[in-house]
Each structure stands twice: as structure tokens, then as C-alpha cells.
PDB file of N, CA and C in Angstrom:
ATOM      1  N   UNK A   1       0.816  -1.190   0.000  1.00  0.00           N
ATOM      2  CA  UNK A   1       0.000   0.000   0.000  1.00  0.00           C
ATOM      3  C   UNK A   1       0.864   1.260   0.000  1.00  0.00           C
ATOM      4  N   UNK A   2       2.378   1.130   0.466  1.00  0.00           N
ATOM      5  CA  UNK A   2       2.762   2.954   0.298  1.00  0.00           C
ATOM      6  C   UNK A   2       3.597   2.955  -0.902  1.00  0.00           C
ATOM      7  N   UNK A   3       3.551   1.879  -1.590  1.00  0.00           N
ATOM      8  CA  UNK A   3       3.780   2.158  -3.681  1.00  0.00           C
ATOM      9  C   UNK A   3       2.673   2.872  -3.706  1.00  0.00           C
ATOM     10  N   UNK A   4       1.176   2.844  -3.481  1.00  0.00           N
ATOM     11  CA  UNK A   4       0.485   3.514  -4.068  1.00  0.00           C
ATOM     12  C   UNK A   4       0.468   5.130  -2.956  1.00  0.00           C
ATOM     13  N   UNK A   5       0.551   5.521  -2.077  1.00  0.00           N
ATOM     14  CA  UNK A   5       0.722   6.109  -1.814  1.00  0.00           C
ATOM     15  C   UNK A   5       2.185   6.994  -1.904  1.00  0.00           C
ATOM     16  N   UNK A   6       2.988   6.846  -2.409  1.00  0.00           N
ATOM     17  CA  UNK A   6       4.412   6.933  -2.797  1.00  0.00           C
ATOM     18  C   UNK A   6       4.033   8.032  -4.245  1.00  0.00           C
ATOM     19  N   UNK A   7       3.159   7.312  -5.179  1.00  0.00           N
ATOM     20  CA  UNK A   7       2.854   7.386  -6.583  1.00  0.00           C
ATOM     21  C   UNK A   7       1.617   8.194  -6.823  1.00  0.00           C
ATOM     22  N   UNK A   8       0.744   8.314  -5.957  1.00  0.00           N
ATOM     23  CA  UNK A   8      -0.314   8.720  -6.528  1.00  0.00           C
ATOM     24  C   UNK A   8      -0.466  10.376  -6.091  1.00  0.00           C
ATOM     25  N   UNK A   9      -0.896  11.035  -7.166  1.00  0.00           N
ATOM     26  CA  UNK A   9      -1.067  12.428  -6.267  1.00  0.00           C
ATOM     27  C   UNK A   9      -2.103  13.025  -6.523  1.00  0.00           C
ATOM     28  N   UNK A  10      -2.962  13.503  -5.725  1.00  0.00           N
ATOM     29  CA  UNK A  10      -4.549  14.097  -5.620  1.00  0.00           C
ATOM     30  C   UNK A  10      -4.856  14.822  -6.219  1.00  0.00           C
ATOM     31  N   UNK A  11      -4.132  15.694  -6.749  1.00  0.00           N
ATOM     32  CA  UNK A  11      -5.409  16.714  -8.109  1.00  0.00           C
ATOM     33  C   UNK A  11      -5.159  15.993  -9.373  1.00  0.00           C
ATOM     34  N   UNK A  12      -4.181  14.714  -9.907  1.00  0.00           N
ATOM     35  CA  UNK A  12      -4.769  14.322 -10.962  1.00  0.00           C
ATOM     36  C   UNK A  12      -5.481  13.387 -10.641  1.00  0.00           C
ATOM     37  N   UNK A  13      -5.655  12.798  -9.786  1.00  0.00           N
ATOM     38  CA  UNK A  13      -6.864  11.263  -9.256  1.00  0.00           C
ATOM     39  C   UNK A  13      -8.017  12.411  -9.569  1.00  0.00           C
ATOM     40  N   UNK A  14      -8.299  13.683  -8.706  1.00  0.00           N
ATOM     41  CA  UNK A  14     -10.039  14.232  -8.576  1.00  0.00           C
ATOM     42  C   UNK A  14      -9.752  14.913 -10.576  1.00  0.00           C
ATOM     43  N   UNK A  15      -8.908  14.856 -10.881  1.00  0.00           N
ATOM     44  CA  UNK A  15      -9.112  15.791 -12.418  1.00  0.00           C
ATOM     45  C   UNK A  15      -9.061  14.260 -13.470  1.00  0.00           C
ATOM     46  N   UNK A  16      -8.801  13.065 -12.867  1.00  0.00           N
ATOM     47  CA  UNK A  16      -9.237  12.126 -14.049  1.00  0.00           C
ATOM     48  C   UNK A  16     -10.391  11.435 -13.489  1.00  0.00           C
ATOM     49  N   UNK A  17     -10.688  11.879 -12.586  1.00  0.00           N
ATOM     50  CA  UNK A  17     -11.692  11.261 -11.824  1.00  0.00           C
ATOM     51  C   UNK A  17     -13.367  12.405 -12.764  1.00  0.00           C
ATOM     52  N   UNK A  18     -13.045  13.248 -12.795  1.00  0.00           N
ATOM     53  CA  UNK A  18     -13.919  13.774 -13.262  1.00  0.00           C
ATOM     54  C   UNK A  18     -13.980  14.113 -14.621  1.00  0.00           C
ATOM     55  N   UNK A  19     -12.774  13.360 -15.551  1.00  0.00           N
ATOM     56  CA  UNK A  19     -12.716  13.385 -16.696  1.00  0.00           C
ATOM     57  C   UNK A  19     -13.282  12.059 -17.402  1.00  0.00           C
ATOM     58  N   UNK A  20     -13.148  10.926 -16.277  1.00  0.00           N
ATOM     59  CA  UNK A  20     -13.874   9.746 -16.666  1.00  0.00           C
ATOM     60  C   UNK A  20     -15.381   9.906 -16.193  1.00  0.00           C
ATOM     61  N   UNK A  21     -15.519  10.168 -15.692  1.00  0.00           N
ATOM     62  CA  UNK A  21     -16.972  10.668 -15.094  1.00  0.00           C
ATOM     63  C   UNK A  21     -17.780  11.481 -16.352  1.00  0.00           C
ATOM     64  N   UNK A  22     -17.123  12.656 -16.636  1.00  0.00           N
ATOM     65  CA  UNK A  22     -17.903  13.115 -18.046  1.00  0.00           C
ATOM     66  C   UNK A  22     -18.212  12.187 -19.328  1.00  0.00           C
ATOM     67  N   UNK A  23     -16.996  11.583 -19.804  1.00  0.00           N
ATOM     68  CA  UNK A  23     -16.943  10.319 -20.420  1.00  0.00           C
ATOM     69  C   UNK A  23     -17.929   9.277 -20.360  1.00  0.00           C
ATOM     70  N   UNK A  24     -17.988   8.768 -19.482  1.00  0.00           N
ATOM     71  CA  UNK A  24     -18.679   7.595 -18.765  1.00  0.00           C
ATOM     72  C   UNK A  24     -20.553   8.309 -19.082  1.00  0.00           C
ATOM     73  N   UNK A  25     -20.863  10.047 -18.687  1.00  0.00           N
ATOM     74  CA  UNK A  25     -22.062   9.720 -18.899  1.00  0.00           C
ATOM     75  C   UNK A  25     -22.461  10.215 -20.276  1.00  0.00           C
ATOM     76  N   UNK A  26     -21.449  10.823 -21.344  1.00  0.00           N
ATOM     77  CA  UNK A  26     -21.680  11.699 -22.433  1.00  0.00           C
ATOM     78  C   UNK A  26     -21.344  10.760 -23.612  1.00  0.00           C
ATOM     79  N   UNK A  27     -20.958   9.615 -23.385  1.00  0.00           N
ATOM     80  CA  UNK A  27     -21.069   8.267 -24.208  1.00  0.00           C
ATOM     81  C   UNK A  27     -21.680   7.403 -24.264  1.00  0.00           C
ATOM     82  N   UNK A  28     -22.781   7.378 -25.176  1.00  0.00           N
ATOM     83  CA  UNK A  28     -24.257   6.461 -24.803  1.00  0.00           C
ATOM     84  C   UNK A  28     -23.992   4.634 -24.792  1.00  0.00           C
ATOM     85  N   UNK A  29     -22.715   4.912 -25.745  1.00  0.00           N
ATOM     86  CA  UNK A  29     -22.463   3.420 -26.284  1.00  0.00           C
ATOM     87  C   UNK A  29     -21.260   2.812 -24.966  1.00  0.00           C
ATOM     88  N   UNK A  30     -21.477   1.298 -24.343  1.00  0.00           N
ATOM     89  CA  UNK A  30     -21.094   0.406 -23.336  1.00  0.00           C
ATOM     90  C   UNK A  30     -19.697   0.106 -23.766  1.00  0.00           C
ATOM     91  N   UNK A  31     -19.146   0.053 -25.082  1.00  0.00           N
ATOM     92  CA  UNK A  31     -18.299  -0.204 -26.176  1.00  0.00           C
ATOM     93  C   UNK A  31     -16.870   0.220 -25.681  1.00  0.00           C
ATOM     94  N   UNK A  32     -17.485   2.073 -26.203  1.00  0.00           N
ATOM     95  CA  UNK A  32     -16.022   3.035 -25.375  1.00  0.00           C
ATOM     96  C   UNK A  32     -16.118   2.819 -24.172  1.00  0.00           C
ATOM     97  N   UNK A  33     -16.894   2.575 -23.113  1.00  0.00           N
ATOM     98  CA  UNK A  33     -16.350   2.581 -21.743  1.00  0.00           C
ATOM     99  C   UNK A  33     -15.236   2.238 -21.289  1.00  0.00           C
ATOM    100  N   UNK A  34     -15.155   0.905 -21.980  1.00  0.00           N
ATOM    101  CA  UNK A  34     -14.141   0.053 -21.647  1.00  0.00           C
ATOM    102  C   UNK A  34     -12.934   0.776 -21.901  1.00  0.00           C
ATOM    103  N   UNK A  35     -12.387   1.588 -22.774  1.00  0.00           N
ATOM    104  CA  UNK A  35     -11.482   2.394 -22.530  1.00  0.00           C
ATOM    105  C   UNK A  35     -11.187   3.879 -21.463  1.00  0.00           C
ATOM    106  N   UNK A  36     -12.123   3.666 -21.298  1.00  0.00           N
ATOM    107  CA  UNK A  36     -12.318   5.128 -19.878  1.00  0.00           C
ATOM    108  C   UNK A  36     -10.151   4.451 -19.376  1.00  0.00           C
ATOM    109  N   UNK A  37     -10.577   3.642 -18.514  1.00  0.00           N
ATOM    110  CA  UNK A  37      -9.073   3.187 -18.016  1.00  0.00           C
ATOM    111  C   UNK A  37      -7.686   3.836 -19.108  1.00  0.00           C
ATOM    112  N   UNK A  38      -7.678   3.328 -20.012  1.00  0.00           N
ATOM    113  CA  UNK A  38      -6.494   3.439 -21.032  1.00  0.00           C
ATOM    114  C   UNK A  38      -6.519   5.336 -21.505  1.00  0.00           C
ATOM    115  N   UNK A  39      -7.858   6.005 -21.393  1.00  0.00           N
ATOM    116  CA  UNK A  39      -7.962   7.457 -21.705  1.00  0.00           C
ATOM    117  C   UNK A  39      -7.421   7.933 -19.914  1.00  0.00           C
ATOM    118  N   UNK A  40      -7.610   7.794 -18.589  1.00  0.00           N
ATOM    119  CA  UNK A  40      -7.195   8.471 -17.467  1.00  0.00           C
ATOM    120  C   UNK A  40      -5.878   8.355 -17.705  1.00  0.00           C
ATOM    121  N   UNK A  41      -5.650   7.082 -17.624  1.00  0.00           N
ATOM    122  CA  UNK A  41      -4.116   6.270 -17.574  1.00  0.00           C
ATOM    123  C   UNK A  41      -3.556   7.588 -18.166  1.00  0.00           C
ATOM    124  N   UNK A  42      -3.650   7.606 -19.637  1.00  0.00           N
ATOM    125  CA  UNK A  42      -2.701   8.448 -20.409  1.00  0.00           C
ATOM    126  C   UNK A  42      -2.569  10.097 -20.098  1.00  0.00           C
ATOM    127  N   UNK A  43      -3.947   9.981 -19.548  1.00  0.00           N
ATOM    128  CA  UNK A  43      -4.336  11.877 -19.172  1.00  0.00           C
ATOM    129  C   UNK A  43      -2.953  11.912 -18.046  1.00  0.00           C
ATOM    130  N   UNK A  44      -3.418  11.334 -16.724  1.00  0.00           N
ATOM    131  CA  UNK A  44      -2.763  11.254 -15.592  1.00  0.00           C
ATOM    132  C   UNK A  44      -1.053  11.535 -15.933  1.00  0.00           C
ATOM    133  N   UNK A  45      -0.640  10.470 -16.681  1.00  0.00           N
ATOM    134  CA  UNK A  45       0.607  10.239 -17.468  1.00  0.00           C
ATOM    135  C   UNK A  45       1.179  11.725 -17.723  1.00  0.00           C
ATOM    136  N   UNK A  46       0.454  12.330 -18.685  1.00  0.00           N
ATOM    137  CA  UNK A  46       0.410  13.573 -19.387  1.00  0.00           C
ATOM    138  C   UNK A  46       0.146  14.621 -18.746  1.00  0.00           C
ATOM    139  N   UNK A  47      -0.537  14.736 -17.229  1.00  0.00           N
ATOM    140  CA  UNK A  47      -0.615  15.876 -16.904  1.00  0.00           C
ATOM    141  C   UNK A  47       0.644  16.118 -15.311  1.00  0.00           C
ATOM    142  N   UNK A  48       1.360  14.752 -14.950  1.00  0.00           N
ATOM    143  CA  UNK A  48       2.170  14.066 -13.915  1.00  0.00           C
ATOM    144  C   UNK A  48       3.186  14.874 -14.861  1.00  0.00           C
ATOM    145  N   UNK A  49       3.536  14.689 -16.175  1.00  0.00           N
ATOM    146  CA  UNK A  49       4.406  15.277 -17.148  1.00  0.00           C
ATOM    147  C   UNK A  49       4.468  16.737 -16.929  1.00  0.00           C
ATOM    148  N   UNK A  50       3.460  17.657 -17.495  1.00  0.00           N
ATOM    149  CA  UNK A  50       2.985  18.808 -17.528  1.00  0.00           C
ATOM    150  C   UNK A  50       3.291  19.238 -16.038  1.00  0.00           C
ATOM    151  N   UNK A  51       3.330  18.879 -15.140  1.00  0.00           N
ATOM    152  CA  UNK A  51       3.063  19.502 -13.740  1.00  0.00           C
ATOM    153  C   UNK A  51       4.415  19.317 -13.188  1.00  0.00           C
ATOM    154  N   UNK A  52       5.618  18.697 -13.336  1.00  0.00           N
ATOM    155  CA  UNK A  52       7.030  18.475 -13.426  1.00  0.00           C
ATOM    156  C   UNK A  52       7.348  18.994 -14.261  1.00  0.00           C
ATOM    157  N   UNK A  53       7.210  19.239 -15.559  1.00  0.00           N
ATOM    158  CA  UNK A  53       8.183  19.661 -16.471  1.00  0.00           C
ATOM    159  C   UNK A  53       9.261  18.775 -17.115  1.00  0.00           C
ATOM    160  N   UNK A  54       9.085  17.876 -16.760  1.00  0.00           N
ATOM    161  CA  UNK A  54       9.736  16.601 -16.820  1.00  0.00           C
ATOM    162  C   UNK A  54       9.662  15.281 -17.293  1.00  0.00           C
ATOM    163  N   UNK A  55      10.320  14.464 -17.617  1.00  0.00           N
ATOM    164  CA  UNK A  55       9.922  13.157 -18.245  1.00  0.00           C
ATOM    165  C   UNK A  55      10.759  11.918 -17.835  1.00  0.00           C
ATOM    166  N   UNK A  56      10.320  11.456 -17.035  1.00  0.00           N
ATOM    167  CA  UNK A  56      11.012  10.314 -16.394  1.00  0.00           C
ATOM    168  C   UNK A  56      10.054   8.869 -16.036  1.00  0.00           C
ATOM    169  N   UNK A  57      10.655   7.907 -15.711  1.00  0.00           N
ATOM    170  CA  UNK A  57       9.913   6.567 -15.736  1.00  0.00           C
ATOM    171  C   UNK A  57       9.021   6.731 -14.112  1.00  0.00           C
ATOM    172  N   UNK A  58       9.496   7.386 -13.327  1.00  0.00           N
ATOM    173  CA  UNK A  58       8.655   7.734 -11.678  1.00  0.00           C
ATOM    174  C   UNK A  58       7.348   8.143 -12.108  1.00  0.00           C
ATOM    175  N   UNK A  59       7.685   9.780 -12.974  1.00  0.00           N
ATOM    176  CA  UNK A  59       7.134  10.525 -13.229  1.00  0.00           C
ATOM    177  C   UNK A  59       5.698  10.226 -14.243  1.00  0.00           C
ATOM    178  N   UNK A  60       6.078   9.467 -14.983  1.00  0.00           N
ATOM    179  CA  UNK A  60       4.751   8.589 -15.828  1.00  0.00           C
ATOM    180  C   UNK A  60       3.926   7.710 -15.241  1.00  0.00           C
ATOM    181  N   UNK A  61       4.603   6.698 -14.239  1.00  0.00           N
ATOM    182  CA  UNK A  61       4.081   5.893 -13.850  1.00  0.00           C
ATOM    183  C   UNK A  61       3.245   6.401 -11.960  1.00  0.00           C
ATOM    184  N   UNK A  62       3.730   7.621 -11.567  1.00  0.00           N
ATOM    185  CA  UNK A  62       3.303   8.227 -10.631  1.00  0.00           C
ATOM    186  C   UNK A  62       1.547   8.966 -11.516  1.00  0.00           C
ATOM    187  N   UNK A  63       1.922   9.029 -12.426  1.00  0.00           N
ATOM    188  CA  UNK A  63       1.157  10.026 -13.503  1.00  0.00           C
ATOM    189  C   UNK A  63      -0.137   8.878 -13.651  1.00  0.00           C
ATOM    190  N   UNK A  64       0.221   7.629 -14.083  1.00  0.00           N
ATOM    191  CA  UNK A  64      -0.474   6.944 -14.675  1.00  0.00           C
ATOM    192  C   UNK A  64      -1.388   5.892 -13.138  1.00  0.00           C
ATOM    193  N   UNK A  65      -0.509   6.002 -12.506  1.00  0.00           N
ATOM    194  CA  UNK A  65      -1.118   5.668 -11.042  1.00  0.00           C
ATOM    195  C   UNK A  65      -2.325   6.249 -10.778  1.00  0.00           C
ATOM    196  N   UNK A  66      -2.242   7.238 -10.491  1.00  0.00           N
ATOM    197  CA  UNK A  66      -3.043   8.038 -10.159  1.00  0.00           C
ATOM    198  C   UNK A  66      -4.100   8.526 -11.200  1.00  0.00           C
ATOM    199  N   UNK A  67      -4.064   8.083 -12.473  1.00  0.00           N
ATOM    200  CA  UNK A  67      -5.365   8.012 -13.245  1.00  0.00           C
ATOM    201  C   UNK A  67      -5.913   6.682 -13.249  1.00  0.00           C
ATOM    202  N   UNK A  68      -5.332   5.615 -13.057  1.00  0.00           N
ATOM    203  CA  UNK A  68      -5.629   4.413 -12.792  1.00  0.00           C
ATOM    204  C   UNK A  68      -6.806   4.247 -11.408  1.00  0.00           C
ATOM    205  N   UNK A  69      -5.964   5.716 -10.553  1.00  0.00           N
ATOM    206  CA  UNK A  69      -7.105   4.623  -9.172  1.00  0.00           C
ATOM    207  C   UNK A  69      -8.425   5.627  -9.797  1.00  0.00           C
ATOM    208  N   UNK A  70      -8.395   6.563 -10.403  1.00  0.00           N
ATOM    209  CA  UNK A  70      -9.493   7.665 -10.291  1.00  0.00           C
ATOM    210  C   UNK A  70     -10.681   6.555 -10.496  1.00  0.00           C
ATOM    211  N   UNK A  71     -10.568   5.174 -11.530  1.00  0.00           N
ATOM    212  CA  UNK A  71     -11.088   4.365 -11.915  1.00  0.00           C
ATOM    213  C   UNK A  71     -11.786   3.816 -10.673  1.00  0.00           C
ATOM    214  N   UNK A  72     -11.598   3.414  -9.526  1.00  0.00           N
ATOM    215  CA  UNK A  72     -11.670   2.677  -8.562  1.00  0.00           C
ATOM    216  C   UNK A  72     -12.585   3.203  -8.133  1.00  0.00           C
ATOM    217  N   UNK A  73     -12.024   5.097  -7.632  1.00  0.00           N
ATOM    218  CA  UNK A  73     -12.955   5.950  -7.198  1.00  0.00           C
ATOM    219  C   UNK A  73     -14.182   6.129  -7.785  1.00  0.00           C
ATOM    220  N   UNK A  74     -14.157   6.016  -8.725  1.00  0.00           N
ATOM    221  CA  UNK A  74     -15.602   6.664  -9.621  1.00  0.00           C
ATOM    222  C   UNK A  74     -17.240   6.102  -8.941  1.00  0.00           C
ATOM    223  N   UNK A  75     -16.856   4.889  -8.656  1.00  0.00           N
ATOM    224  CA  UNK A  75     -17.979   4.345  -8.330  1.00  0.00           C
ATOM    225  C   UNK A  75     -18.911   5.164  -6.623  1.00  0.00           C
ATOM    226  N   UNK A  76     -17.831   5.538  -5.948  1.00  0.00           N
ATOM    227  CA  UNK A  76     -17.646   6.201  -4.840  1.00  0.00           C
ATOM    228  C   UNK A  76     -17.925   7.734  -5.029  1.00  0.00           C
ATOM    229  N   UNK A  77     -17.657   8.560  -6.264  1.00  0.00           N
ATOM    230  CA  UNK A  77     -18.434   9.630  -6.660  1.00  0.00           C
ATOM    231  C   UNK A  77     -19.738   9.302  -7.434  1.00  0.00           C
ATOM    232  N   UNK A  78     -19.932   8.608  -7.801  1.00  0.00           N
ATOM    233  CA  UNK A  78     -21.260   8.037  -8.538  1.00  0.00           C
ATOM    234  C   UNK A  78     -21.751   8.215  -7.608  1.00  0.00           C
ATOM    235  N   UNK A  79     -22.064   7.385  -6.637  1.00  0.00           N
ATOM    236  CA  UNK A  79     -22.827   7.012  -4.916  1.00  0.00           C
ATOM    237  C   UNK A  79     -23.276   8.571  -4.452  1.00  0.00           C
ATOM    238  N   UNK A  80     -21.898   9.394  -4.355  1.00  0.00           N
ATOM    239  CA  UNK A  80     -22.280  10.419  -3.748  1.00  0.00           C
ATOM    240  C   UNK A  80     -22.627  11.541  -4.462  1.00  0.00           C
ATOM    241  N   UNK A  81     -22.867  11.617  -5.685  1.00  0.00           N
ATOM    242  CA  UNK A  81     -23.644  12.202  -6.551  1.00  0.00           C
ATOM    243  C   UNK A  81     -25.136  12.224  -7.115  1.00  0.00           C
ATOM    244  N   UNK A  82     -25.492  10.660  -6.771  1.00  0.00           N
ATOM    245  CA  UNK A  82     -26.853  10.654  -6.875  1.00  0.00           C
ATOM    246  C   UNK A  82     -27.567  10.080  -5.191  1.00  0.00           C
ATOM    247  N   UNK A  83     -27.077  10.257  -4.172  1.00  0.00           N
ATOM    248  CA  UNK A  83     -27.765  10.449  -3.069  1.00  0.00           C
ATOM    249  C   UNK A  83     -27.557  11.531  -2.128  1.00  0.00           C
TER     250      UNK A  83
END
């Protein structure tokens, strides 16, 4: 558990968290969902990049961590969005 805490960092988890979330309800078809994962992944990746200035193997995979769990989360903003 502190790999993922090591790796993950909180404004890209809540900013892919709410980028899969738009996704998830502005795509009627079950099809693309399945890529929601592989679209955070790369956001996370890309914005872990952008926010360092930098490009390193930590730095992507800290990046890509943390769009990975937004996945996990979603279900947990779902919940608390419609009650």
C-alpha cells in the first residue's frame, strides 16, 4: 500500500476522476467505456508530465497511477452524486 501512496497524487486522481466521469455519462455506447481506463491512464501520465516539467519513468508511472485509481474511485463519486 505505500507504492500507491508513494505514486499517486490528488489533483490528478479528482481531475481524471472527473474526466472519466464526463466520459462515462456523455457516451451512450457500453463499447467506449471500456477504454475510460487506457484514456485516465494516459491523461494522468500527461498531466504528472505537464506539472514536473519533466519526463522520467517515476514521473509517468506516478502520472499513470493516479489516473488508474481515479477508476476505482468513480464508483464512490457516482454514490455520492446521486444520493
Amino acid at each position: 500500500m505505500n507504492f500507491l501512496e508513494d505514486y499517486m497524487i490528488f489533483a490528478i486522481v479528482g481531475i481524471c476522476l472527473c474526466v472519466g466521469y464526463i466520459i462515462k455519462n456523455l457516451t451512450p455506447k457500453e463499447a467506449f467505456n471500456r477504454f475510460i481506463p487506457l484514456v485516465v491512464g494516459i491523461l494522468g501520465a500527461g498531466l504528472n508530465v505537464w506539472i514536473n516539467m519533466a519526463v522520467s519513468p517515476e514521473i509517468i508511472l506516478g502520472g499513470m497511477v493516479s489516473g488508474l485509481a481515479s477508476t476505482g474511485l468513480y464508483e464512490v463519486f457516482n454514490q455520492f452524486l446521486h444520493k
